[in-house]
C-alpha atoms as a PDB file:
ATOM      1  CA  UNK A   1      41.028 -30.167 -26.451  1.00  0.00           C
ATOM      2  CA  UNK A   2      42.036 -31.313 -23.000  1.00  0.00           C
ATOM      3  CA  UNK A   3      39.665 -33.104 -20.752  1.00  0.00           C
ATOM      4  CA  UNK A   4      39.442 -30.696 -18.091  1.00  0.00           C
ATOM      5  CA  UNK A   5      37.818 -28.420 -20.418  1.00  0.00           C
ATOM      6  CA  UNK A   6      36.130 -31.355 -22.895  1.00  0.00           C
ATOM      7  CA  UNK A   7      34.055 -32.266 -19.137  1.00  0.00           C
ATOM      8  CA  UNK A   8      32.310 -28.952 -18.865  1.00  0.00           C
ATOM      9  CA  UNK A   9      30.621 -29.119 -22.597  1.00  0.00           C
ATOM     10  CA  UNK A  10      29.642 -32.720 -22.053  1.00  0.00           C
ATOM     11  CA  UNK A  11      26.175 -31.724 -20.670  1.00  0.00           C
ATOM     12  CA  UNK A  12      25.651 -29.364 -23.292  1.00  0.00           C
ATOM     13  CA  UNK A  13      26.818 -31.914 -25.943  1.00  0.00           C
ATOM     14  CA  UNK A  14      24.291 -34.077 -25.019  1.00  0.00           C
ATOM     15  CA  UNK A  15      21.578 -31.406 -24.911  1.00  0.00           C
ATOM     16  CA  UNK A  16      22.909 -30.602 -28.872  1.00  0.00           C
ATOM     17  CA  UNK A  17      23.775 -26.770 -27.276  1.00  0.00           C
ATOM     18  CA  UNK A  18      27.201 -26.290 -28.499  1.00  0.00           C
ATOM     19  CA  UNK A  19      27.705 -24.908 -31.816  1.00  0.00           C
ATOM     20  CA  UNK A  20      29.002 -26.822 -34.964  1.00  0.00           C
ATOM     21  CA  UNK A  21      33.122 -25.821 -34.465  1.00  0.00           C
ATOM     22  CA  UNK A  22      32.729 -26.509 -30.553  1.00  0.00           C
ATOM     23  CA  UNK A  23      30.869 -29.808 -31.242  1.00  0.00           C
ATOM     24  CA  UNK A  24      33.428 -31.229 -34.005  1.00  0.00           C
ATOM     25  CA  UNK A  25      36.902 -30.288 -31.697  1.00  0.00           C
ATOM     26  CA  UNK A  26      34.753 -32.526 -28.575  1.00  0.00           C
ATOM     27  CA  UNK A  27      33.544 -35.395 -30.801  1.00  0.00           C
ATOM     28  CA  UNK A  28      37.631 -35.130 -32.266  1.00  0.00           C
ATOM     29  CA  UNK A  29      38.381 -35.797 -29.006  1.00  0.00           C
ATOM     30  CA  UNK A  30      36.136 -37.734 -27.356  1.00  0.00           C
ATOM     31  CA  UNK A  31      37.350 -40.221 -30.474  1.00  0.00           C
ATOM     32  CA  UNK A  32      41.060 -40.159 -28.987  1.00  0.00           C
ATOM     33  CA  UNK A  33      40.048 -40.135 -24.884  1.00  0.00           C
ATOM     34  CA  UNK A  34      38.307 -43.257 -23.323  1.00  0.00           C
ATOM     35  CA  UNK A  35      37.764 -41.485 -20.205  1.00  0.00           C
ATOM     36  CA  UNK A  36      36.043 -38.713 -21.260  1.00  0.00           C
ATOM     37  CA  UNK A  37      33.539 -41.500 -23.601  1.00  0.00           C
ATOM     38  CA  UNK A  38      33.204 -43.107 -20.567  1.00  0.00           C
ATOM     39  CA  UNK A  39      32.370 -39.459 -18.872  1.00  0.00           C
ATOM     40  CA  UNK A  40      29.988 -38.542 -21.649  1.00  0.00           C
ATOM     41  CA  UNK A  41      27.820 -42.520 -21.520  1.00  0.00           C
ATOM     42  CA  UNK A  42      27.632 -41.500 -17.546  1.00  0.00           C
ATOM     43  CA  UNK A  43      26.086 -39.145 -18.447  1.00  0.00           C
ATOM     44  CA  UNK A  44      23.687 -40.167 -20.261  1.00  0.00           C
ATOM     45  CA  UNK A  45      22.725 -42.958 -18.271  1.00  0.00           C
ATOM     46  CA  UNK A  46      21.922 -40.635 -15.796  1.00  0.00           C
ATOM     47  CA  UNK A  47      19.559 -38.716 -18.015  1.00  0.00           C
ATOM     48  CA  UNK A  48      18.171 -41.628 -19.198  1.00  0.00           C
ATOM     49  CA  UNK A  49      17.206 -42.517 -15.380  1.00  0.00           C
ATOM     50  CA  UNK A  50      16.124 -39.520 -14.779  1.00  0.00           C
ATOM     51  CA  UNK A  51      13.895 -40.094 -17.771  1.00  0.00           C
ATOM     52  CA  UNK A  52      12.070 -42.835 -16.240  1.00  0.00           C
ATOM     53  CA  UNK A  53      11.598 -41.591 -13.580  1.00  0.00           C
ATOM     54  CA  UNK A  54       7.656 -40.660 -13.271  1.00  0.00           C
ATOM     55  CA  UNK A  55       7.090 -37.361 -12.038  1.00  0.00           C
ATOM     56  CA  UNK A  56       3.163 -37.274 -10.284  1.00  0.00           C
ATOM     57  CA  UNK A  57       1.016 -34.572 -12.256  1.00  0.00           C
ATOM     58  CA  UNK A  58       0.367 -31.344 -11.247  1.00  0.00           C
ATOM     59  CA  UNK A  59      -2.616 -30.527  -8.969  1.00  0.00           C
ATOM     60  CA  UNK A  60      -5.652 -28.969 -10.772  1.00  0.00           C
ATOM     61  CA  UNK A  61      -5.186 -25.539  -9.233  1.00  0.00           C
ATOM     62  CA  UNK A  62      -7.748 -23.661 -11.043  1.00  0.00           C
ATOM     63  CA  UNK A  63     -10.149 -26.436 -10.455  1.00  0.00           C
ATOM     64  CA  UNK A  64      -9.313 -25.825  -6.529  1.00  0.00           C
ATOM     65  CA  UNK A  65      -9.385 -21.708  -7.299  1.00  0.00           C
ATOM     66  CA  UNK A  66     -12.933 -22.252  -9.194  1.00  0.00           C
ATOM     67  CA  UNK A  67     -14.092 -24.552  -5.875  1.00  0.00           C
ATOM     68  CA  UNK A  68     -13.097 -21.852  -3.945  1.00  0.00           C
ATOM     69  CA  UNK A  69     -15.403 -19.039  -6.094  1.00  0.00           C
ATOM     70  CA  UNK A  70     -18.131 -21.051  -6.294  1.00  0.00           C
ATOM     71  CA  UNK A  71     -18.376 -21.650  -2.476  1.00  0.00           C
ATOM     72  CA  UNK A  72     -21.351 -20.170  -0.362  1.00  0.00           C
ATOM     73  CA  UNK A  73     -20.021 -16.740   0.478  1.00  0.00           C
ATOM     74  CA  UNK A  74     -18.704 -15.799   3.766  1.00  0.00           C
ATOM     75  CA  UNK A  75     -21.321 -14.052   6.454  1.00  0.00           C
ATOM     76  CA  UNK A  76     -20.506 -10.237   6.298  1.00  0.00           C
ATOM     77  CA  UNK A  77     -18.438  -8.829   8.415  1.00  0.00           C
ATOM     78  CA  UNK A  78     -20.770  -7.282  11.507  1.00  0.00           C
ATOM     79  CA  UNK A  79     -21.341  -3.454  11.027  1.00  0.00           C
ATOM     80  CA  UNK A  80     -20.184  -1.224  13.980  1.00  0.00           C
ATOM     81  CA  UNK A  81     -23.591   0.453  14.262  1.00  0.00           C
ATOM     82  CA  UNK A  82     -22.387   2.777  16.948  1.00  0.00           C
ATOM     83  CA  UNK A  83     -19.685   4.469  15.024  1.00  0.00           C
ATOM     84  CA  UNK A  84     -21.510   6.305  13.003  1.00  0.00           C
ATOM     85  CA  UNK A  85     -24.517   7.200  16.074  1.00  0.00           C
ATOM     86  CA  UNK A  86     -21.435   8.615  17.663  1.00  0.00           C
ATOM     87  CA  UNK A  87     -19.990  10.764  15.164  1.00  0.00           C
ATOM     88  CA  UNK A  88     -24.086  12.057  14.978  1.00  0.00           C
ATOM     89  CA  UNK A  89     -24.065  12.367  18.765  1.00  0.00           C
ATOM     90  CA  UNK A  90     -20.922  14.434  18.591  1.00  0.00           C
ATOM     91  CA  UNK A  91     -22.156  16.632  15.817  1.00  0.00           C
ATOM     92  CA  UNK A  92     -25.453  17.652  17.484  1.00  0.00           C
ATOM     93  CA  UNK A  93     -23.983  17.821  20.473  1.00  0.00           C
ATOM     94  CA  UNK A  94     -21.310  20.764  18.933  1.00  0.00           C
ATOM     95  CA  UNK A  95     -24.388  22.209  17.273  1.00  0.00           C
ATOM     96  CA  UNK A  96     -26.595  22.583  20.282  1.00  0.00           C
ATOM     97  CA  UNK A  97     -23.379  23.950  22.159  1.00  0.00           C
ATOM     98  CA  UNK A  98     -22.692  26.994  19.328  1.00  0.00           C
ATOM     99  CA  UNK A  99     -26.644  27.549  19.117  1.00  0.00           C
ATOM    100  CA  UNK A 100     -27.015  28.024  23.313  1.00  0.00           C
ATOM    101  CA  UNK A 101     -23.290  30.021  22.996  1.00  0.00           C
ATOM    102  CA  UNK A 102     -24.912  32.473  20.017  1.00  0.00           C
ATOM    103  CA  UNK A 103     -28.212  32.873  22.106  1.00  0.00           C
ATOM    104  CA  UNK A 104     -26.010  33.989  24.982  1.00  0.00           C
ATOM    105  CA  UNK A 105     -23.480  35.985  22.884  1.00  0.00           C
ATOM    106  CA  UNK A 106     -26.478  38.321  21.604  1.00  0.00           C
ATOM    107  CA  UNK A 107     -28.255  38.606  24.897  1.00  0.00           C
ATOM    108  CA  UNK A 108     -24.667  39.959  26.323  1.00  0.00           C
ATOM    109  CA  UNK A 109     -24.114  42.217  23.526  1.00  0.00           C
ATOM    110  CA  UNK A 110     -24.212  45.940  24.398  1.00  0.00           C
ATOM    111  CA  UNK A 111     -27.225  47.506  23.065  1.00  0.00           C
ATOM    112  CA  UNK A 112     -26.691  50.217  20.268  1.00  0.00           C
ATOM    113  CA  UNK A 113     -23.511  50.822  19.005  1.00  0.00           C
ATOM    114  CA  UNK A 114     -21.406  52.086  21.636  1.00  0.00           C
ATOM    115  CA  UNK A 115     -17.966  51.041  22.325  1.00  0.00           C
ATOM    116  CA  UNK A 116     -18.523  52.497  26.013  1.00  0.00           C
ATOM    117  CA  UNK A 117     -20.555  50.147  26.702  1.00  0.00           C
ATOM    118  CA  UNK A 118     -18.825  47.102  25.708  1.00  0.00           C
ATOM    119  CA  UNK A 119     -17.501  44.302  27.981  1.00  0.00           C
ATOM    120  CA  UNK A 120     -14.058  45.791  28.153  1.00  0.00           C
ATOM    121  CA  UNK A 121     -15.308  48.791  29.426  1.00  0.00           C
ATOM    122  CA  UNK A 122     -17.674  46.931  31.823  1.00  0.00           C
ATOM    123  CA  UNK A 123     -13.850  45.029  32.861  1.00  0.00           C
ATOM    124  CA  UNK A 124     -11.500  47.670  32.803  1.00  0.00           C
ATOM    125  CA  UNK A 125     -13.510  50.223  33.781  1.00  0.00           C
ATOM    126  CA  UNK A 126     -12.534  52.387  31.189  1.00  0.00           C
ATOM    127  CA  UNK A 127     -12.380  52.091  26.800  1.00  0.00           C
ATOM    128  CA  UNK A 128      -9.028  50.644  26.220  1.00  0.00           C
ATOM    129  CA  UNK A 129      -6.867  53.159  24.623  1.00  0.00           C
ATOM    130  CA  UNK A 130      -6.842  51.628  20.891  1.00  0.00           C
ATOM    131  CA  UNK A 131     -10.840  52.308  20.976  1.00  0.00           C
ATOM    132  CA  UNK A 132     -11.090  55.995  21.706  1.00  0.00           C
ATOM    133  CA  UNK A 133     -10.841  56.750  17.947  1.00  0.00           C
ATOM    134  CA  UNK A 134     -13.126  54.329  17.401  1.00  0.00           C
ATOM    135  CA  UNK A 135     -15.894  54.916  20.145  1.00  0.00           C
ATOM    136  CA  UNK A 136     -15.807  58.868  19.006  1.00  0.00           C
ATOM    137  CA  UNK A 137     -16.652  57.733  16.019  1.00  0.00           C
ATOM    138  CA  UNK A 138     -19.561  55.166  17.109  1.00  0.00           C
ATOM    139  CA  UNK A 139     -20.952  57.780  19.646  1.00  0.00           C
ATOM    140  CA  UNK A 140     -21.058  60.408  16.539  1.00  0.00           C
ATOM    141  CA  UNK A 141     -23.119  57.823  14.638  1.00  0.00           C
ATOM    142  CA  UNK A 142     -20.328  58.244  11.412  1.00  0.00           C
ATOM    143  CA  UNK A 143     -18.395  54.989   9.823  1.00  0.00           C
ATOM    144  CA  UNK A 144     -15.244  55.313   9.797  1.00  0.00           C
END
């Protein structure tokens, strides 16, 4: 094994990773190579610093989540009373405007059944010329 490629498998030598042919061909030649012992205690100084090195705990974060829950609840969010009055507004205003428009519809209405006497006569003058068939027939008193 050369060094080049004995230096990449060092790490995972020392982390017992490689597998048992890879491990005896870089132990053969770590045996023979001074530099690459040398590489591999490095190494391992390094993770043994890093070893002793303290590391500060964690914070409590469900403690800090359950703080959080068992805080007084926010004040609700202020309703927007007139939203709704105005949708109300609008709908009896719609309502009164249909009611007033049918009272006036049915006064205007022709009496009886007559197509002669309906507002397009009353405009034109005259029955328009798709309700002659039709008025006949009203005049007569027969459904058509």
């Amino acid at each position: 094994m050369r060094c080049s490629s004995s230096r990449r498998f060092l790490s995972r030598y020392l982390d017992g990773e490689l597998g048992a042919w890879r491990r005896r061909r870089l132990d053969r030649h770590l045996a023979g190579c001074a530099a690459c012992r040398a590489e591999l205690e490095a190494d391992r100084g390094v993770w043994a610093l890093l070893g002793a090195v303290e590391t500060p705990a964690p914070p409590d974060v469900l403690a800090q989540l359950e703080a959080c829950l068992t805080r007084a609840p926010l004040a609700p969010a202020p309703q927007r009373w007139f939203v709704p009055v105005a949708y109300a507004t609008a709908v009896l205003v719609f309502a009164a405007a249909g009611a007033v428009g049918g009272v006036y519809a049915a006064q205007r209405r022709p009496q009886g059944n007559r197509a002669a006497e309906s507002e397009y006569a009353e405009l034109l003058g005259v029955d328009p010329p798709g309700l002659a068939p039709v008025s006949s027939l009203l005049q007569d008193g027969r459904t058509p």
